[in-house]
C-alpha atoms as a PDB file:
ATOM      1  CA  UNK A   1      78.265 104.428  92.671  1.00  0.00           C
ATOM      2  CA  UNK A   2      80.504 107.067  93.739  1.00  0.00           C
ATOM      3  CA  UNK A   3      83.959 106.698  95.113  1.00  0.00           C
ATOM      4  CA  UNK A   4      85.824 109.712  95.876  1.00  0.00           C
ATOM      5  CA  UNK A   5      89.148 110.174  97.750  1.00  0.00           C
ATOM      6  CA  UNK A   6      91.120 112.748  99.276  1.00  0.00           C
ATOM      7  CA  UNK A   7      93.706 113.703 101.692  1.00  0.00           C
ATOM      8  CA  UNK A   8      96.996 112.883  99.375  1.00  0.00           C
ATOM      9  CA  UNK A   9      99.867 115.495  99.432  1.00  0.00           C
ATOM     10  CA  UNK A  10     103.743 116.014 100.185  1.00  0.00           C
ATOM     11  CA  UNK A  11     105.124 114.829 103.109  1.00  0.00           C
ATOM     12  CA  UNK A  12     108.693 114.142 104.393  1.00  0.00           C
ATOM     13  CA  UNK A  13     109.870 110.114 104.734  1.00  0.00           C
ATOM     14  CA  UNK A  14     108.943 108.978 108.296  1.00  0.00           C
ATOM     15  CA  UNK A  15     105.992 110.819 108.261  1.00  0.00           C
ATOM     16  CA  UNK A  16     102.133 110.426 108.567  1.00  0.00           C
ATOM     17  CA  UNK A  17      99.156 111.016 105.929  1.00  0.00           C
ATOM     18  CA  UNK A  18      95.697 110.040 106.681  1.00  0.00           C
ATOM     19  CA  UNK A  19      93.755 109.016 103.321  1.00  0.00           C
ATOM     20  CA  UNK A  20      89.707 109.571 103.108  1.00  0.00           C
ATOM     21  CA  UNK A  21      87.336 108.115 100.330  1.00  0.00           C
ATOM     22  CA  UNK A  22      83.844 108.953 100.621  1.00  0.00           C
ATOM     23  CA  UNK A  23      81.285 106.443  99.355  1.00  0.00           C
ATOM     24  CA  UNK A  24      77.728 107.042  97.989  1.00  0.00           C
ATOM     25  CA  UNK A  25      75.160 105.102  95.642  1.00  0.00           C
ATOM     26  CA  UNK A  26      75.170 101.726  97.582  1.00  0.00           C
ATOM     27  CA  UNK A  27      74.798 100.516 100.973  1.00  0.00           C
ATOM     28  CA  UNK A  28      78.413 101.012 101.924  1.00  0.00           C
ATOM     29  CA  UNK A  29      78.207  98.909 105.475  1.00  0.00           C
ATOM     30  CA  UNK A  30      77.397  95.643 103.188  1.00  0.00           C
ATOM     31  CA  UNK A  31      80.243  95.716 101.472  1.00  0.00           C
ATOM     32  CA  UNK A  32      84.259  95.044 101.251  1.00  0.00           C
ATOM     33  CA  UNK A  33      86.708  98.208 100.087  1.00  0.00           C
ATOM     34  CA  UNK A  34      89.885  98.416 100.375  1.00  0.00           C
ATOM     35  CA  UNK A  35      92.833 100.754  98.578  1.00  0.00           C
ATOM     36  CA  UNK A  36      94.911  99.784  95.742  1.00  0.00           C
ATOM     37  CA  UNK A  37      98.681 102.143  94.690  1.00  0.00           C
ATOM     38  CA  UNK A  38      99.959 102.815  91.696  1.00  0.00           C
ATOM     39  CA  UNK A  39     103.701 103.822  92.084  1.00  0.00           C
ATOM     40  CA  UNK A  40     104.806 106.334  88.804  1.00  0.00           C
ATOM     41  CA  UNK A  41     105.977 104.078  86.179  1.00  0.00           C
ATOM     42  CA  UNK A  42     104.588 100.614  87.904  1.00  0.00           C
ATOM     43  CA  UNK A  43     101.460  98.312  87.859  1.00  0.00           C
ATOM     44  CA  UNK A  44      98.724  98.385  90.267  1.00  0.00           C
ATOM     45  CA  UNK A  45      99.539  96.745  94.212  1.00  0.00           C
ATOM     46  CA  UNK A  46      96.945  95.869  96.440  1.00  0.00           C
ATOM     47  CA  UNK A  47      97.304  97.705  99.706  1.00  0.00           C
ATOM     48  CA  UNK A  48      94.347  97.103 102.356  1.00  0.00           C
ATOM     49  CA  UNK A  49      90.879  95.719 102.268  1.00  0.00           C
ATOM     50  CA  UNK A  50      88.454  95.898 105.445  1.00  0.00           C
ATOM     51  CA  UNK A  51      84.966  94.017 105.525  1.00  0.00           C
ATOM     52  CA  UNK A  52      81.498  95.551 105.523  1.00  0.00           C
ATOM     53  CA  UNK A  53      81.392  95.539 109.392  1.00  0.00           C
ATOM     54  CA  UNK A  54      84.748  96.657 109.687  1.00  0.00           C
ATOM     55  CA  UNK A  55      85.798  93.571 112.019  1.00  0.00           C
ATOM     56  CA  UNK A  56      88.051  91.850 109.496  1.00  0.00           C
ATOM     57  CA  UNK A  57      91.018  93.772 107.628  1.00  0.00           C
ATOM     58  CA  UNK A  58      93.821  92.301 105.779  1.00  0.00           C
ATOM     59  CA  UNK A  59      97.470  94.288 104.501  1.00  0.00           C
ATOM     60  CA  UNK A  60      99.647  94.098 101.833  1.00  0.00           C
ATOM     61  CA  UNK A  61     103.602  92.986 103.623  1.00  0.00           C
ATOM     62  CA  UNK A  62     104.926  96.571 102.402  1.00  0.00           C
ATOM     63  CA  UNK A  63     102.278  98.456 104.718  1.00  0.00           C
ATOM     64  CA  UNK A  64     101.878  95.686 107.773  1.00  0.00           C
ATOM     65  CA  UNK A  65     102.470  97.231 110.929  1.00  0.00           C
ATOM     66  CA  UNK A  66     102.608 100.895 109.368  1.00  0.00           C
ATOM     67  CA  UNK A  67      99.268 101.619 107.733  1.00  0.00           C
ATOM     68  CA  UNK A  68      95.754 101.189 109.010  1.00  0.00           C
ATOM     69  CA  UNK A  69      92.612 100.764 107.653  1.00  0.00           C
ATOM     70  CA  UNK A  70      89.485 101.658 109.135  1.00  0.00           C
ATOM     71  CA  UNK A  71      85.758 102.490 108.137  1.00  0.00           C
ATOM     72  CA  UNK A  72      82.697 105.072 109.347  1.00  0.00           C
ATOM     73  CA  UNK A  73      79.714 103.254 108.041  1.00  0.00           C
ATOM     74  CA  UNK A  74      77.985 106.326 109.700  1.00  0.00           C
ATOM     75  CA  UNK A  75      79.562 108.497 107.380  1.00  0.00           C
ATOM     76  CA  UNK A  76      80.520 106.172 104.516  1.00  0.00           C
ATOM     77  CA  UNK A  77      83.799 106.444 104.385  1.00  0.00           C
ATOM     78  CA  UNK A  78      87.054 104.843 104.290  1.00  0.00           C
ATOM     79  CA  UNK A  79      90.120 105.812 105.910  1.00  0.00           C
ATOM     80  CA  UNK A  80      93.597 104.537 105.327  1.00  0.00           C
ATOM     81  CA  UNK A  81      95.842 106.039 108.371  1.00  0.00           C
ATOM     82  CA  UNK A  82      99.835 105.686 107.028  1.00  0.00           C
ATOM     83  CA  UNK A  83     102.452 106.282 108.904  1.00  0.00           C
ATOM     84  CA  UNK A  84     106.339 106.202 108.454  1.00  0.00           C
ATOM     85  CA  UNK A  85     106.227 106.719 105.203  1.00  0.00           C
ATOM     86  CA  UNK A  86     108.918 105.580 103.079  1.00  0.00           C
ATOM     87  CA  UNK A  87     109.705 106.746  99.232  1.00  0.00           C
ATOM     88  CA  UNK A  88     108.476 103.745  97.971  1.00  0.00           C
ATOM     89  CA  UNK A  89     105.173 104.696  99.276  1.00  0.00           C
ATOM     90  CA  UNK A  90     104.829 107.175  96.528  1.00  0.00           C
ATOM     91  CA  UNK A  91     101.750 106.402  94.500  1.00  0.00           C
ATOM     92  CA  UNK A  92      98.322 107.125  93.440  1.00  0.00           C
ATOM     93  CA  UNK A  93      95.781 106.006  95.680  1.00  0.00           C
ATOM     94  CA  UNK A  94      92.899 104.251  94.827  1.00  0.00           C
ATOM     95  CA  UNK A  95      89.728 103.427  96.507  1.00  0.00           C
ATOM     96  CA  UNK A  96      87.713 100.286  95.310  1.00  0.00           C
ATOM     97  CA  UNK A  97      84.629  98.299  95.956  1.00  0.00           C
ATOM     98  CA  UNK A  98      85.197  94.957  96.582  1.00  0.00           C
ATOM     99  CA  UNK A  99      81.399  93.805  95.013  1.00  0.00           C
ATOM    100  CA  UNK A 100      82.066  89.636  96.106  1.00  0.00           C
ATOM    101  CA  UNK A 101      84.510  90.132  99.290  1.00  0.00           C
ATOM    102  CA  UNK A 102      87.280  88.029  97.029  1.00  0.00           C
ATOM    103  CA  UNK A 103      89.047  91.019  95.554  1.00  0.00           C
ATOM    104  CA  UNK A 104      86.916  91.383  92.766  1.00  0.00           C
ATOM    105  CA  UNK A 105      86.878  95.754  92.688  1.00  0.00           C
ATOM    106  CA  UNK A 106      83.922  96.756  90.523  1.00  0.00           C
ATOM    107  CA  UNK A 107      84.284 100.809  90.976  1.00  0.00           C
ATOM    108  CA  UNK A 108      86.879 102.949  91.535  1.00  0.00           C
ATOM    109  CA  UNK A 109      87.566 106.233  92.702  1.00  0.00           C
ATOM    110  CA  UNK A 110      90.146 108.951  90.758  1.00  0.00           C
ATOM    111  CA  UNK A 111      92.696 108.429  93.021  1.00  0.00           C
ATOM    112  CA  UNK A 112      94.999 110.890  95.376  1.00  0.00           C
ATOM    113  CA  UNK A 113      98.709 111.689  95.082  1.00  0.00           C
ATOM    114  CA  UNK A 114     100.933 110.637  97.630  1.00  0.00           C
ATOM    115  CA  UNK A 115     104.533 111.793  97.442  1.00  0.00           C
ATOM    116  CA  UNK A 116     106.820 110.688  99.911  1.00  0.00           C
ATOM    117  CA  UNK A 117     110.138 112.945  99.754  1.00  0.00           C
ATOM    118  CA  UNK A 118     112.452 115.180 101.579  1.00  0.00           C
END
């Protein structure tokens, strides 16, 4: 199992990133993944999970209404679409397999830098 992100960077508060974590070594349309953050100095927050089909996706309060989540079972890959970005949005971002569909991430990718700041 492979889990690799991308699409991290710089950008300015009230601004837009779109995240990308490409999946390989398992059926990827089977399964829940979702993104967890880790903010410098801080523990690990949930952020978004979506289900195999892509029909179900649940959000963290912080990110409601301002990040989306979205899959390409095509492709496998995960996107997470975030927009007006705030400083506290400032984290590593991981991609994880959800193996049971309860939260339970088995694999992980190596995570990409976002860094919201003027």
């Amino acid at each position: 199992v492979q889990l690799v992100e991308s699409g991290g960077g710089l950008v300015q508060p009230g601004g837009s990133l779109r995240l990308s974590c490409a999946a390989s070594g398992f059926t990827f349309s089977n399964l829940y993944i979702g993104w967890v953050r880790q903010a410098p100095g801080k523990g690990l927050e949930w952020v978004s999970d979506i289900s195999g089909g892509g029909g179900k996706a649940n959000y963290a309060d912080s990110v409601l209404g301002r990040f989306t989540i979205s899959r390409d079972n095509a492709k496998n890959t995960l996107y997470l679409q975030m927009n007006s970005l705030k400083p506290e949005d400032t984290a590593l971002y991981y991609c994880a397999r959800d193996f049971t569909g309860w939260g339970e991430y088995d694999y992980w990718g190596k995570g990409t830098l976002v860094t919201v700041s003027s």
